[in-house]
N, C-alpha and C. Protein backbone atom coordinates (compact mmCIF):
# COMPACT_ATOMS: atom_id res chain seq x y z
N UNK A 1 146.51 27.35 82.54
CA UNK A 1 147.28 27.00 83.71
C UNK A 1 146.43 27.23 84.96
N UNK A 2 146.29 26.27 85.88
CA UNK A 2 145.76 26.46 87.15
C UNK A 2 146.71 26.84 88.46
N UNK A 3 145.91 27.18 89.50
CA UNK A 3 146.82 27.42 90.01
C UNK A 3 146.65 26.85 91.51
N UNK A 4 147.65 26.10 92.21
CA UNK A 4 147.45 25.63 93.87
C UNK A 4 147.96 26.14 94.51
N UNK A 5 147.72 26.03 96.14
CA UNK A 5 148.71 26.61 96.89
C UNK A 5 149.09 25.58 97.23
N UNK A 6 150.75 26.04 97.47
CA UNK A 6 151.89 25.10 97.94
C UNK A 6 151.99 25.58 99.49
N UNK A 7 152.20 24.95 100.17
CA UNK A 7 152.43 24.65 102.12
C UNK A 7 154.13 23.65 102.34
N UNK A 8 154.81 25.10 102.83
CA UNK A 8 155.87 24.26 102.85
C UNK A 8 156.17 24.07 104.70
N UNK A 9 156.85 23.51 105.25
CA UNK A 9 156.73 23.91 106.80
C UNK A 9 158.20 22.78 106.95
N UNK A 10 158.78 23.58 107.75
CA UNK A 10 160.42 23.18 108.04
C UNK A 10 160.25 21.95 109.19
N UNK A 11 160.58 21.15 109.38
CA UNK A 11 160.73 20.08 110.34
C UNK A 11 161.91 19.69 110.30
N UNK A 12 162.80 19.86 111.53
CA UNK A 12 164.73 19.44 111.42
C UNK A 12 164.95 20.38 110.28
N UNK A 13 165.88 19.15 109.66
CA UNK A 13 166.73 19.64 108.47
C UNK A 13 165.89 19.71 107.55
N UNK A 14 164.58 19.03 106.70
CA UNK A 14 163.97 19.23 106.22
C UNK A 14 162.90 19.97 106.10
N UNK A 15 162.63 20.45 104.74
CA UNK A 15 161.33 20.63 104.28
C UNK A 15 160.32 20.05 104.08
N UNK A 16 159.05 20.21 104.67
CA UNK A 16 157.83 19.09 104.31
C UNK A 16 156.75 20.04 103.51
N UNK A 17 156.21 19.92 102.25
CA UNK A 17 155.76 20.53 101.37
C UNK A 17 154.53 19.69 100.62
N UNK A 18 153.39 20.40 100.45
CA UNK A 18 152.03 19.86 100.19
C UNK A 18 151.37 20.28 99.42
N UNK A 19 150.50 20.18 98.69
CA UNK A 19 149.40 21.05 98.08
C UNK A 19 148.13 21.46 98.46
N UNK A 20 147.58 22.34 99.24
CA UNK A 20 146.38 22.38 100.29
C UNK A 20 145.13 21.63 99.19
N UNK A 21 144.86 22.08 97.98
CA UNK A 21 144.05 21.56 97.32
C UNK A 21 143.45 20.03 96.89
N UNK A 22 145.21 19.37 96.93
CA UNK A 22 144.66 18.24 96.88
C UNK A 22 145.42 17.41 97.56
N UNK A 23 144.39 16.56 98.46
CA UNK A 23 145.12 15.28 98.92
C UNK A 23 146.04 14.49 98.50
N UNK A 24 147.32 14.65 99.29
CA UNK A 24 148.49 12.64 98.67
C UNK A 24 149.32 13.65 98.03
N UNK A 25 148.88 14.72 97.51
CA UNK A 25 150.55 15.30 96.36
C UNK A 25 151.36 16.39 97.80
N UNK A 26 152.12 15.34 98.36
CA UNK A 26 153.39 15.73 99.14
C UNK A 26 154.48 15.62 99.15
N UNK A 27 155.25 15.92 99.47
CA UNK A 27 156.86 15.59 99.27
C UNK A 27 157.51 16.18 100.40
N UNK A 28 159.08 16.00 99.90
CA UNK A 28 160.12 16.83 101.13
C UNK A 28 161.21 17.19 99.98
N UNK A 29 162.19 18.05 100.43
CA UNK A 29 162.96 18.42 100.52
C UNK A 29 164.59 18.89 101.44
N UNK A 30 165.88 19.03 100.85
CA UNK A 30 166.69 19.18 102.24
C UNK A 30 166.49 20.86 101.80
N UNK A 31 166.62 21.61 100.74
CA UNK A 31 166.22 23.08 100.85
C UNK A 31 164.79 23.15 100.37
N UNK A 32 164.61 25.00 100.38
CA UNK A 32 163.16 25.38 100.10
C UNK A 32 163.30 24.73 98.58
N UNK A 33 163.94 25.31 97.93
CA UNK A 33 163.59 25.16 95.88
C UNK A 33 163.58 23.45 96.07
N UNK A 34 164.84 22.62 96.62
CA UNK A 34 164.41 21.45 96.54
C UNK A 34 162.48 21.05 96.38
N UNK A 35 162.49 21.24 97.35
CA UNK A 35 160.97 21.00 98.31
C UNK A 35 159.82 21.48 97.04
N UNK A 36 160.27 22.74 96.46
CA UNK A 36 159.39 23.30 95.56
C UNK A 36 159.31 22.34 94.36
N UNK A 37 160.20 21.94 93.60
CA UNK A 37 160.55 21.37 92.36
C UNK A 37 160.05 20.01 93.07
N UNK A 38 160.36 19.45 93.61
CA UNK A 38 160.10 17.90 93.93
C UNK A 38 158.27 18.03 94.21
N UNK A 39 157.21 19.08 94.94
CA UNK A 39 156.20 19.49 94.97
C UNK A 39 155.31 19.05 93.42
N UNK A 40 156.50 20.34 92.83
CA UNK A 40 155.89 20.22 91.37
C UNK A 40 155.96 18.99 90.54
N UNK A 41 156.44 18.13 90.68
CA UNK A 41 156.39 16.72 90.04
C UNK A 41 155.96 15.93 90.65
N UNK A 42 155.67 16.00 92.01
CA UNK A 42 154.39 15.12 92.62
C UNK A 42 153.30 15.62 92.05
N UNK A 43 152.44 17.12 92.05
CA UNK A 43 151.31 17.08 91.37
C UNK A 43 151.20 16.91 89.93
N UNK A 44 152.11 16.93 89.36
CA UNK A 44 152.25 16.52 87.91
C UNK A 44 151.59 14.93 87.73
N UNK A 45 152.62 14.43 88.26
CA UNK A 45 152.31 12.60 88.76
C UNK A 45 151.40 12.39 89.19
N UNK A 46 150.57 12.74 90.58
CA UNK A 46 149.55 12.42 90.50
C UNK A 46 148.39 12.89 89.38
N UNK A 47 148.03 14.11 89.03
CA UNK A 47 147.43 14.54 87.90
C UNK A 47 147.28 13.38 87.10
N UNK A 48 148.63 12.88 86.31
CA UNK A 48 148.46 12.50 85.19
C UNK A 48 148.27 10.61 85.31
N UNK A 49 148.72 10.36 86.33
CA UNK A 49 148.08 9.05 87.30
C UNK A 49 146.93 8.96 86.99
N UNK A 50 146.48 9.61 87.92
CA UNK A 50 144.72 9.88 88.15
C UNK A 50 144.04 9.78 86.53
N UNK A 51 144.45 10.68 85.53
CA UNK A 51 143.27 10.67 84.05
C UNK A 51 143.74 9.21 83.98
N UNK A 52 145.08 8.70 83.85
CA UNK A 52 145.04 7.23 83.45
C UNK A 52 144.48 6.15 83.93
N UNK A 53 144.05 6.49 85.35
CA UNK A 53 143.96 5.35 85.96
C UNK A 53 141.64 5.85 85.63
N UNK A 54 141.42 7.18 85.56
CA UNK A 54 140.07 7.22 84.87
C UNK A 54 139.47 6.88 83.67
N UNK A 55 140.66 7.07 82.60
CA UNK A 55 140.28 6.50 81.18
C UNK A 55 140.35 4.92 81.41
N UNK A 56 141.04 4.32 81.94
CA UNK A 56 141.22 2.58 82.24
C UNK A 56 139.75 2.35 82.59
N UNK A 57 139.27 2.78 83.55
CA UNK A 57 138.33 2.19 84.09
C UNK A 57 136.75 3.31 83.58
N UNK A 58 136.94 4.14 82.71
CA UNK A 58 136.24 4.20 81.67
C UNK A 58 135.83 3.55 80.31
N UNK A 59 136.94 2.64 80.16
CA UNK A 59 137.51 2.25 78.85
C UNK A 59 135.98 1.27 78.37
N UNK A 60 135.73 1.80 77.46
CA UNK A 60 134.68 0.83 76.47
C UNK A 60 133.16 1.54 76.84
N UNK A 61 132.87 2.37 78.14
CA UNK A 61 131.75 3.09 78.60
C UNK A 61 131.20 4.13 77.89
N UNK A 62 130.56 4.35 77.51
CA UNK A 62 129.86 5.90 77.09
C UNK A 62 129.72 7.16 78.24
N UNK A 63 131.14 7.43 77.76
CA UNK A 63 131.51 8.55 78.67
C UNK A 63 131.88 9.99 77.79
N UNK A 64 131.59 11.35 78.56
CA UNK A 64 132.04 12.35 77.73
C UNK A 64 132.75 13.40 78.46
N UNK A 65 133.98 13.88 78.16
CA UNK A 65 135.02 14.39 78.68
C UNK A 65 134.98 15.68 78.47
N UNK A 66 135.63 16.81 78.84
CA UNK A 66 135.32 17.71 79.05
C UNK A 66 136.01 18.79 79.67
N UNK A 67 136.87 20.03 79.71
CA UNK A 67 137.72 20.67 79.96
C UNK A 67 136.56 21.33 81.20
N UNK A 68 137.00 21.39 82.52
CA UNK A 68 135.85 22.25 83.41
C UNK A 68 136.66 23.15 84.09
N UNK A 69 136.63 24.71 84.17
CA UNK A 69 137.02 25.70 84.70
C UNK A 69 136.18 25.92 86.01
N UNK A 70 137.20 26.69 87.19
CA UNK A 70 136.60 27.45 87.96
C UNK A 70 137.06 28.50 88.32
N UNK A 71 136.39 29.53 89.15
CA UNK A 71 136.73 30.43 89.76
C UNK A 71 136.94 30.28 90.90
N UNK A 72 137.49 30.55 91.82
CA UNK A 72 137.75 30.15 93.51
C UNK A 72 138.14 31.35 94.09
């Protein structure tokens, strides 16, 4: 399991909520948990977007994949 930080910041009635790590996975919410849960299935989605849309345009290449850890 990895781990991001979540950025939530109140505007009006809403919540506006981000992932500092990675660009585009944002969302809103009308409460905090909203904001949180809806967070967590944007980076899910994009995540799993992203390998699909890399294996596509890998597809037929001599490519080699690879689990990569860090420390931060």
């Amino acid at each position: 399991m990895t781990t991001f930080t979540a950025v939530f910041e109140r505007i009006g009635e809403w919540w506006i909520a981000r992932v500092e790590e990675i660009p585009g996975v944002n969302t809103q919410g009308r409460t905090l948990d909203e904001a949180r849960e809806n967070l967590k299935e944007a980076l899910q989605q994009v995540i799993e977007t992203n390998r699909e849309l890399a294996r596509r345009e890998s597809g037929g290449k001599d490519v080699i994949r690879e689990k990569l850890s860090i420390a931060v």
